[in-house]
Protein backbone atom coordinates (compact mmCIF):
# COMPACT_ATOMS: atom_id res chain seq x y z
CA UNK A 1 51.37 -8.46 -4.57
CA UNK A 2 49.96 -5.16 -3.44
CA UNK A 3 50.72 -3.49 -6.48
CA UNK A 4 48.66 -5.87 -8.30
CA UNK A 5 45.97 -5.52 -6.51
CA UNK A 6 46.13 -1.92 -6.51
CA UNK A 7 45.83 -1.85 -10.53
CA UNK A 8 42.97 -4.37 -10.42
CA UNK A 9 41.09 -2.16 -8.32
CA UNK A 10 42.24 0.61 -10.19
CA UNK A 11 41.16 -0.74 -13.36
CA UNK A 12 38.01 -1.60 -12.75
CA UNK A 13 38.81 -5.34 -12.80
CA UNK A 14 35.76 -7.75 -13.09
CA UNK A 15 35.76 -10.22 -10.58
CA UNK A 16 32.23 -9.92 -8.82
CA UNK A 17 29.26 -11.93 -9.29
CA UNK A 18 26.14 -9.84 -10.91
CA UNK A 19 23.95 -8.45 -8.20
CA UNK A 20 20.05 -8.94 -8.62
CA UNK A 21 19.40 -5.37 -9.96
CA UNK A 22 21.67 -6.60 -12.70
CA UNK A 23 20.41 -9.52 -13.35
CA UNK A 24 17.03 -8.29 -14.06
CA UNK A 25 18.23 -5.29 -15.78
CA UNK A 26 19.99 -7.44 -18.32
CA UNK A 27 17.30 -9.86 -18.93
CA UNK A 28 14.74 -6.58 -20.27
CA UNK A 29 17.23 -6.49 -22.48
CA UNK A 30 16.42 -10.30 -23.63
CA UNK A 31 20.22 -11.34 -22.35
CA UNK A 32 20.43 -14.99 -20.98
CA UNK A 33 21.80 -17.87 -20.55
CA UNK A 34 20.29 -20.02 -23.17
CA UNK A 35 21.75 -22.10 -26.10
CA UNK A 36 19.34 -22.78 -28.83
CA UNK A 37 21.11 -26.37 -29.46
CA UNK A 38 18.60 -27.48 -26.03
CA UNK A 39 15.39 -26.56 -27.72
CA UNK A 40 17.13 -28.50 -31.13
CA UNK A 41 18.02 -31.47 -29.55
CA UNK A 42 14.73 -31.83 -27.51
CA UNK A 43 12.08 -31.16 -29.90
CA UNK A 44 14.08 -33.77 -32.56
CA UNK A 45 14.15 -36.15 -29.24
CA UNK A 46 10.22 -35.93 -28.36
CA UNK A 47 9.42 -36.13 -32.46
CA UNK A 48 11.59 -39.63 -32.41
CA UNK A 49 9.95 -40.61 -29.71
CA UNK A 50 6.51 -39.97 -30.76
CA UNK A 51 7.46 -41.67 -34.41
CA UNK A 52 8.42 -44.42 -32.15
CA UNK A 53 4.93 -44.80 -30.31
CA UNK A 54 2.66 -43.58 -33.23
CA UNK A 55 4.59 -44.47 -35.62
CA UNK A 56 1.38 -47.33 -36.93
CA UNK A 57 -1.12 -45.42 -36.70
CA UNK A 58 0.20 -42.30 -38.61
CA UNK A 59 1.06 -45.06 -41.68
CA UNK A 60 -2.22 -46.41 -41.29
CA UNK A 61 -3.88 -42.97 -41.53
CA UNK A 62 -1.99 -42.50 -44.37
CA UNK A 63 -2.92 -45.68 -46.05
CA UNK A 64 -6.40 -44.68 -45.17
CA UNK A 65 -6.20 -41.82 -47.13
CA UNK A 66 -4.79 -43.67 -49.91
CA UNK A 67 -7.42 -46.65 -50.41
CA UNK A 68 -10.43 -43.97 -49.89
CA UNK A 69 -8.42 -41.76 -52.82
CA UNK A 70 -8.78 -44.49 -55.07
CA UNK A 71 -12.05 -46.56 -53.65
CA UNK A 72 -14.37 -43.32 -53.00
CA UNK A 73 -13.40 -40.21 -54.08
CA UNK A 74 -12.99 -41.55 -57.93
CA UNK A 75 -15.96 -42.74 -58.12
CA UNK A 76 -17.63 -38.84 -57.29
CA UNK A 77 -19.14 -36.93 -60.07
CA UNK A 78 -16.51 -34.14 -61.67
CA UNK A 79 -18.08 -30.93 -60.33
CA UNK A 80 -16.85 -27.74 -58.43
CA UNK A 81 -19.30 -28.29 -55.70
CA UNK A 82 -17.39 -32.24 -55.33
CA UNK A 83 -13.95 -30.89 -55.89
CA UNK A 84 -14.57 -28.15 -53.36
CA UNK A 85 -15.52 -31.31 -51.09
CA UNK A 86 -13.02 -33.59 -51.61
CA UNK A 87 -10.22 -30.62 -51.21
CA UNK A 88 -11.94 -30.17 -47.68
CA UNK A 89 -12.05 -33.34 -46.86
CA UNK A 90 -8.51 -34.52 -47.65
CA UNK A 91 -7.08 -31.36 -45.57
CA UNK A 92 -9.11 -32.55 -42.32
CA UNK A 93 -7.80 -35.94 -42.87
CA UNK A 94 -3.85 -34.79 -43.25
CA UNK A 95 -4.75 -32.26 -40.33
CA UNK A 96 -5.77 -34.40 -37.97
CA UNK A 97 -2.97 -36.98 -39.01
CA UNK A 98 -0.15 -34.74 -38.63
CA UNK A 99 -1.53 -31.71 -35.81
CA UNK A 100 -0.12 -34.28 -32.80
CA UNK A 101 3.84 -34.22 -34.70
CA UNK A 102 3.23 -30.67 -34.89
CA UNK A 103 1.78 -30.20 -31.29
CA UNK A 104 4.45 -32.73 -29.31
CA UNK A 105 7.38 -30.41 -31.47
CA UNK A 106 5.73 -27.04 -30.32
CA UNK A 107 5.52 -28.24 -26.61
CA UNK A 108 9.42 -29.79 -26.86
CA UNK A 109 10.71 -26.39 -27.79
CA UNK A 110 8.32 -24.41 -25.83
CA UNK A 111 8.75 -26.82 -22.48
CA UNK A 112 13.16 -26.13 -23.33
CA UNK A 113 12.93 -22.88 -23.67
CA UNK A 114 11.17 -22.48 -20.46
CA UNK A 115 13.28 -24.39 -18.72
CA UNK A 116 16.05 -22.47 -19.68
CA UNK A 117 14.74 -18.90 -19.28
CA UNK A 118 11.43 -19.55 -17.75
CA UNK A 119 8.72 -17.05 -18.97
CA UNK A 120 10.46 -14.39 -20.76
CA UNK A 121 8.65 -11.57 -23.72
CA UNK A 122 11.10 -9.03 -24.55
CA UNK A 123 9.58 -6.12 -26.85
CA UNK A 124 13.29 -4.81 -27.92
CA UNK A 125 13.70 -7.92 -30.12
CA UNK A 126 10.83 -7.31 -32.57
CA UNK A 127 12.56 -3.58 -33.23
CA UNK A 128 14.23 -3.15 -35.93
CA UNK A 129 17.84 -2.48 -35.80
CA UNK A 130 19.75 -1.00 -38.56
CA UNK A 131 23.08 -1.30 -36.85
CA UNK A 132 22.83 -4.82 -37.44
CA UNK A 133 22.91 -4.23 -41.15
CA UNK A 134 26.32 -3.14 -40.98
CA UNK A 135 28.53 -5.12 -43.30
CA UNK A 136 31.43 -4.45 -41.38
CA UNK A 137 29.48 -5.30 -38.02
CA UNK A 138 28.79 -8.51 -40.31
CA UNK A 139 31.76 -9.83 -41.03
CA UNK A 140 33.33 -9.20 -37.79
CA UNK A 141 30.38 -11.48 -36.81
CA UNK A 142 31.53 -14.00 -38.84
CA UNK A 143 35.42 -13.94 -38.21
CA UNK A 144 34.80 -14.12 -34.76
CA UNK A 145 35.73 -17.03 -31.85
CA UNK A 146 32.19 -17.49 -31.67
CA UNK A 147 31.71 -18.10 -34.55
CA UNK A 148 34.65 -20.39 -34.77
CA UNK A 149 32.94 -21.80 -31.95
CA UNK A 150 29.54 -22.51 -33.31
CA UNK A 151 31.61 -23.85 -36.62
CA UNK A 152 33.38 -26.62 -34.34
CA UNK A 153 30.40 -27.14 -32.77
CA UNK A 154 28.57 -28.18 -36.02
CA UNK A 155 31.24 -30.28 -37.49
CA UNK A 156 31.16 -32.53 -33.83
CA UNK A 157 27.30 -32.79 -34.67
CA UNK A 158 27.58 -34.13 -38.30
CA UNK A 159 30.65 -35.89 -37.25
CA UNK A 160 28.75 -37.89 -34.65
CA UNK A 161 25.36 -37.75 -36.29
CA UNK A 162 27.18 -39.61 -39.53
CA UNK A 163 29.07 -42.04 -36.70
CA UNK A 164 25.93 -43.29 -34.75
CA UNK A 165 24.30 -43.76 -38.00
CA UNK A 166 26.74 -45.49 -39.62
CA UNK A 167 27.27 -48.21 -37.03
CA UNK A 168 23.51 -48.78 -36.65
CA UNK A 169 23.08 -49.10 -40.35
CA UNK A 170 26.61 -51.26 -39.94
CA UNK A 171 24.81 -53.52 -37.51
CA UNK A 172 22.52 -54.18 -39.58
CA UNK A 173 24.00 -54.81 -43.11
CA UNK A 174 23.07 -58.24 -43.09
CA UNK A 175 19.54 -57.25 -43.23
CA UNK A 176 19.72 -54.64 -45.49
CA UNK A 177 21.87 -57.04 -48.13
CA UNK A 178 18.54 -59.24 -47.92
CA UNK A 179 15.78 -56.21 -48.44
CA UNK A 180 15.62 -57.33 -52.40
CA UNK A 181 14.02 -60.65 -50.79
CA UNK A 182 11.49 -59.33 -48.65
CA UNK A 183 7.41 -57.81 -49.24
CA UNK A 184 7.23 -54.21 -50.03
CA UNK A 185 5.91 -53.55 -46.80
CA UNK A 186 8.43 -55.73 -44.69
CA UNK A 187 10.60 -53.69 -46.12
CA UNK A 188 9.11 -50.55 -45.69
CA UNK A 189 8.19 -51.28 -42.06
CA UNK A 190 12.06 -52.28 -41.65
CA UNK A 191 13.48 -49.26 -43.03
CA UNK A 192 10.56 -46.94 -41.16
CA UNK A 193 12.24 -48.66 -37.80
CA UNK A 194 15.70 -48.35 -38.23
CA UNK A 195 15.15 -44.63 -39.29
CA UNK A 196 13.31 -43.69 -36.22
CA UNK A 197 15.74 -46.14 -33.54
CA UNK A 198 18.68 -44.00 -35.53
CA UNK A 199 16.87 -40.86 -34.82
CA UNK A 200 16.31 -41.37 -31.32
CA UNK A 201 19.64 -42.58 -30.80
CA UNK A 202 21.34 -39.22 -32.96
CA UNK A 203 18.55 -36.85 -30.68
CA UNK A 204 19.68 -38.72 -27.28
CA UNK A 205 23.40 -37.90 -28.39
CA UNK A 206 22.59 -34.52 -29.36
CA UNK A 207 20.65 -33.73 -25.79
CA UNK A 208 23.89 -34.77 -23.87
CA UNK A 209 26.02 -32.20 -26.40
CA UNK A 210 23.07 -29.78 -26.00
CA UNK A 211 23.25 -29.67 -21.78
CA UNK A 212 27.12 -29.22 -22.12
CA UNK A 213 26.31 -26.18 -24.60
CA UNK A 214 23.76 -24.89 -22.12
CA UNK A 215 26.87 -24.91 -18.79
CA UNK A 216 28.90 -23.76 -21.42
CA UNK A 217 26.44 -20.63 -22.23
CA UNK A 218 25.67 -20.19 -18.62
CA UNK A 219 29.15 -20.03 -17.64
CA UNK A 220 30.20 -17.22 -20.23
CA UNK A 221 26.92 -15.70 -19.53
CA UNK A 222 27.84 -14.76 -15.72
CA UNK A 223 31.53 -14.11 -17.03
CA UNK A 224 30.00 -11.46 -18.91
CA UNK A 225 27.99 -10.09 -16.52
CA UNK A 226 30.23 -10.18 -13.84
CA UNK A 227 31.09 -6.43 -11.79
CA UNK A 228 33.51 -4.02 -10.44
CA UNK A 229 33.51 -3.23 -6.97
CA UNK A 230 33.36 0.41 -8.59
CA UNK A 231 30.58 -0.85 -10.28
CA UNK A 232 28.69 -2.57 -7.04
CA UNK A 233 29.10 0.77 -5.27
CA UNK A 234 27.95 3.23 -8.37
CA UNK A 235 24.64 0.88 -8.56
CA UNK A 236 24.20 1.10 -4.78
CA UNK A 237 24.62 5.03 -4.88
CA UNK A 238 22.00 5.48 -7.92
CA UNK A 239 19.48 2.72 -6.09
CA UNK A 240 19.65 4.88 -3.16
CA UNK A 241 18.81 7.90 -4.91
CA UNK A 242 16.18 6.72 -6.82
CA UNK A 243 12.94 8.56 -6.20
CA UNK A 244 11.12 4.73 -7.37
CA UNK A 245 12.86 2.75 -4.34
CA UNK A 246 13.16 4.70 -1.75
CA UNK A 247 9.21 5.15 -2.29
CA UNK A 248 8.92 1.80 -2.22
CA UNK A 249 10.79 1.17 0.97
CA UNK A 250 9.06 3.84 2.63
CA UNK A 251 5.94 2.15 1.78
CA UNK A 252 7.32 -1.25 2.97
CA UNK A 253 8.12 0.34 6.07
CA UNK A 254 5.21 1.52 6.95
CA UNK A 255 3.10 -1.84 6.45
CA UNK A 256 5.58 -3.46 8.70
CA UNK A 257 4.84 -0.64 11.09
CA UNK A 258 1.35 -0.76 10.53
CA UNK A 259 1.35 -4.63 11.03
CA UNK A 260 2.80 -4.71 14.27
CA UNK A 261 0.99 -2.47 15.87
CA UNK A 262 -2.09 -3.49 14.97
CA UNK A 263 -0.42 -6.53 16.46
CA UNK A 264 -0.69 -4.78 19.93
CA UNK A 265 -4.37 -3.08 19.94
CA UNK A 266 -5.49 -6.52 21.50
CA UNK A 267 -2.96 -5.95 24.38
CA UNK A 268 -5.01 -2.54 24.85
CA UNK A 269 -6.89 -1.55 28.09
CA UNK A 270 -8.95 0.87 26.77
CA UNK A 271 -9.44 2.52 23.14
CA UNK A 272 -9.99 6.22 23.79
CA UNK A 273 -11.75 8.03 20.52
CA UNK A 274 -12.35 10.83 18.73
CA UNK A 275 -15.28 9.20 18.04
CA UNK A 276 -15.46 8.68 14.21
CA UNK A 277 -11.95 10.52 13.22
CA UNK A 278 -8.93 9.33 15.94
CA UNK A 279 -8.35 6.31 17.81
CA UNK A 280 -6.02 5.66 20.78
CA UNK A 281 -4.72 2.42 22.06
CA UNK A 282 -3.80 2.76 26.16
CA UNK A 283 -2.03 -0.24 27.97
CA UNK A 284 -1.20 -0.02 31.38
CA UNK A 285 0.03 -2.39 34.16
CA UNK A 286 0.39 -1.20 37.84
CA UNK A 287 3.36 -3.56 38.42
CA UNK A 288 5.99 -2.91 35.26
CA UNK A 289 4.48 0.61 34.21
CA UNK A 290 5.41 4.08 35.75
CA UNK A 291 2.35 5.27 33.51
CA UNK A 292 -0.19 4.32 30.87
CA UNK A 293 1.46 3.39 27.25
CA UNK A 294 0.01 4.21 24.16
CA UNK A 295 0.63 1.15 22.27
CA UNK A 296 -1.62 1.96 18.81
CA UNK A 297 -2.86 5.25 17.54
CA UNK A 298 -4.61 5.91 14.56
CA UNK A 299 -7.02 8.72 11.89
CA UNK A 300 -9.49 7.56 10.10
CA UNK A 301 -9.07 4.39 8.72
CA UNK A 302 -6.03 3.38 10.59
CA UNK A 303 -8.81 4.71 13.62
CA UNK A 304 -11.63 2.34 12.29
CA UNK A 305 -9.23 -0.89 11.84
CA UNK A 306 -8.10 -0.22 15.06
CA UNK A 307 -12.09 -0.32 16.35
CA UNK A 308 -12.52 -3.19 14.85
CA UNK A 309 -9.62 -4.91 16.27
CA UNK A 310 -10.74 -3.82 19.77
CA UNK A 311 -14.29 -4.58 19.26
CA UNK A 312 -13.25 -8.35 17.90
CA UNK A 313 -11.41 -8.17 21.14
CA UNK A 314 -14.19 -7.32 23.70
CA UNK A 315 -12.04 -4.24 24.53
CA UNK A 316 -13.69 -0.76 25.95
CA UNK A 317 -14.14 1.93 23.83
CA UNK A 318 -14.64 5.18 25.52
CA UNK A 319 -15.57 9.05 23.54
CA UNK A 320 -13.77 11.82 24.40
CA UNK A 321 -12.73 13.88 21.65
CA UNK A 322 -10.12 16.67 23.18
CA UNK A 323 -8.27 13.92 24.98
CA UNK A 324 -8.35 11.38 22.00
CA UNK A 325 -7.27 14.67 19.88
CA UNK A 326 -4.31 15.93 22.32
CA UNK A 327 -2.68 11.76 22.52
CA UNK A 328 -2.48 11.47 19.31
CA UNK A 329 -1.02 14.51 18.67
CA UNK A 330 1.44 14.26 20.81
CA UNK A 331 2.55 11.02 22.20
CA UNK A 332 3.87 8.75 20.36
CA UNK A 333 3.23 4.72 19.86
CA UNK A 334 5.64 3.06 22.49
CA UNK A 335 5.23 6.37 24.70
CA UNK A 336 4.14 7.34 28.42
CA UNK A 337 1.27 9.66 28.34
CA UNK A 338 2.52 12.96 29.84
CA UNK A 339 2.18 14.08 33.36
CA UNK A 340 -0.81 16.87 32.60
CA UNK A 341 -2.70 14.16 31.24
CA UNK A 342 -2.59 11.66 34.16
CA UNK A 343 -6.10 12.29 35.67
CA UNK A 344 -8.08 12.39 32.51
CA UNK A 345 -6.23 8.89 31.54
CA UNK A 346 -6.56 7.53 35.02
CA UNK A 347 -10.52 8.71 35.03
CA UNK A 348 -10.86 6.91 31.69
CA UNK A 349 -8.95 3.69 32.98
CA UNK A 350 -11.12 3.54 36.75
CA UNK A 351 -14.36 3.90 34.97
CA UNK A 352 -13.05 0.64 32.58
CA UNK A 353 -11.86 -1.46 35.52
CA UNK A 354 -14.98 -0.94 36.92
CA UNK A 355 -17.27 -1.66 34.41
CA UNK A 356 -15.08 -4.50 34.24
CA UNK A 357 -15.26 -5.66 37.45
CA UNK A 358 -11.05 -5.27 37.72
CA UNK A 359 -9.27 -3.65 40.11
CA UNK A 360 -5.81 -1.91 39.51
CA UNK A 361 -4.42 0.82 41.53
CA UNK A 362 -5.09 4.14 40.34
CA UNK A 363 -2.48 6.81 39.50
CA UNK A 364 -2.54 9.98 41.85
């Protein structure tokens, strides 16, 4: 048992899920889980369905057409002016009749497409690769399992497309054996039905075969994808020493940084200042502090967000330039002031308390 395990993870044995970096790297490439068969099945599902509902008025548009063919436009005088006209009018008319088919089928296969891959443009597919060109890369293509595959795939299809249809039309033989007897447009209206109920039926059939595809797909999609442990640890050693994210995290960092301390400034006792250049935040409470804190500091805008913060506040803000200059250079936020700056602080902090109306024992 440990020897196996020692060659898997000596050959670089597969059995890790994809991390996130490559998941995203592989979709630039335009690699997911999708099966075409979805977008297929739906869009010959929704054009069924609107058949179905619309079905009337699409023949009676039609029929429109027809009777103003023959009523109207024969009766127009031969001329290029009236041929120009009636070309222009007969292409609005079949526009407007058939522009909702071809609408409800571009939002079928748009709306299961997106649902598999969600929004997705991927340049590399409109290059042109010669490699594909290859005959041998061809027919290696074509002698493939996948291909075998997609072969079985499309035999179960016409297999069960030919089966539903069969029984329905089987059903209803009786009728059918009686069309001869029936008004040219019973019978049209009869066959019209039965064609669309058989398509909707075949397109319902097809969706179910279609979401199996689609598990299928996903499931050899994160079989392919899958990762070493080697392969875990290489991507974790070039992320690290990638100029791009560690930039990024220093950034990210920082805001946090920046967040929570401006989090503190209303905690602040006094905001000391430079005026216009530095800003620092002092905090100090006789019973849980051995000395004043600096809980923000800040340069010119970092200084004027935290002046704004105090002022929103009602917290002092009190000049003095060498000692706003001398915290910020050298204590830092989270810090006790030093000792040689006690009595400048401890000036700064009685004349607040005062002004105040506070009282807090003074440091000596």
């Amino acid at each position: 048992m440990l020897l196996r395990l020692d060659l898997q993870l000596f050959s670089g044995e597969k059995t890790e899920k994809a991390t996130p970096h490559k998941r995203r790297e592989t979709r630039k490439k335009g690699e997911v889980a999708k099966s075409p068969e979805v977008a297929q099945a739906v869009t010959l599902l929704f054009s069924f369905a609107f058949l179905m509902i619309s079905g009337k008025s699409i023949i009676a548009g039609c029929l429109d057409i027809y009777r103003r063919s023959f009523q109207e436009y024969l009766q127009w005088d031969l001329s290029i002016t009236s041929v120009q006209l009636l070309f222009n009018q007969l292409l609005w008319d079949v526009v407007k009749l058939v522009s909702p088919i071809f609408a409800v089928v571009l939002v079928a296969g748009m709306g299961a497409n997106y649902l598999q891959v969600g929004v997705m443009f991927n340049p590399d597919s409109l290059k042109i690769k010669l490699g594909k060109l290859n005959p041998l890369q061809g027919f290696k293509r074509m002698f493939s399992l996948r291909s075998l595959v997609e072969l079985l795939k499309s035999i179960l299809k016409m297999v069960l497309t030919a089966s539903i249809a069969g029984m329905m039309i089987w059903k209803q033989k009786d009728e059918l054996l009686l069309i001869g007897q029936k008004s040219l447009w019973d019978s049209a209206r009869f066959i019209g039905t039965l064609s669309v109920q058989i398509g909707v039926v075949v397109a319902i059939s097809l969706v179910v075969l279609a979401a199996g595809d689609y598990f299928f797909q996903k499931f050899e999609f994160e079989k392919k994808i899958r990762m070493s442990k080697q392969d875990i640890k290489d991507e974790y050693k070039k992320m690290e020493g990638d100029p791009f994210i560690k930039g990024k995290r220093r950034a990210k960092q920082r805001e946090l940084s920046m967040n929570r301390m401006m989090q503190e400034v209303p905690k602040a006792d006094v905001i000391i200042t430079n005026p216009t250049h530095y800003a620092v935040a002092i905090r100090y409470d006789l019973e849980t502090m051995d000395a004043p804190v600096v809980i923000a500091k800040g340069k010119d805008y970092i200084a004027l967000k935290i002046k704004e913060i105090a002022k929103q506040n009602k917290i002092m803000t009190v000049e003095n330039r060498p000692l706003a200059r001398s915290l910020f250079a050298s204590v830092e936020i989270g810090e006790s002031i030093p000792e040689e700056m006690f009595n400048s602080v401890g000036e700064i902090l009685a004349y607040v308390y005062y002004q105040e109306g506070r009282y807090k024992g003074m440091m000596t």
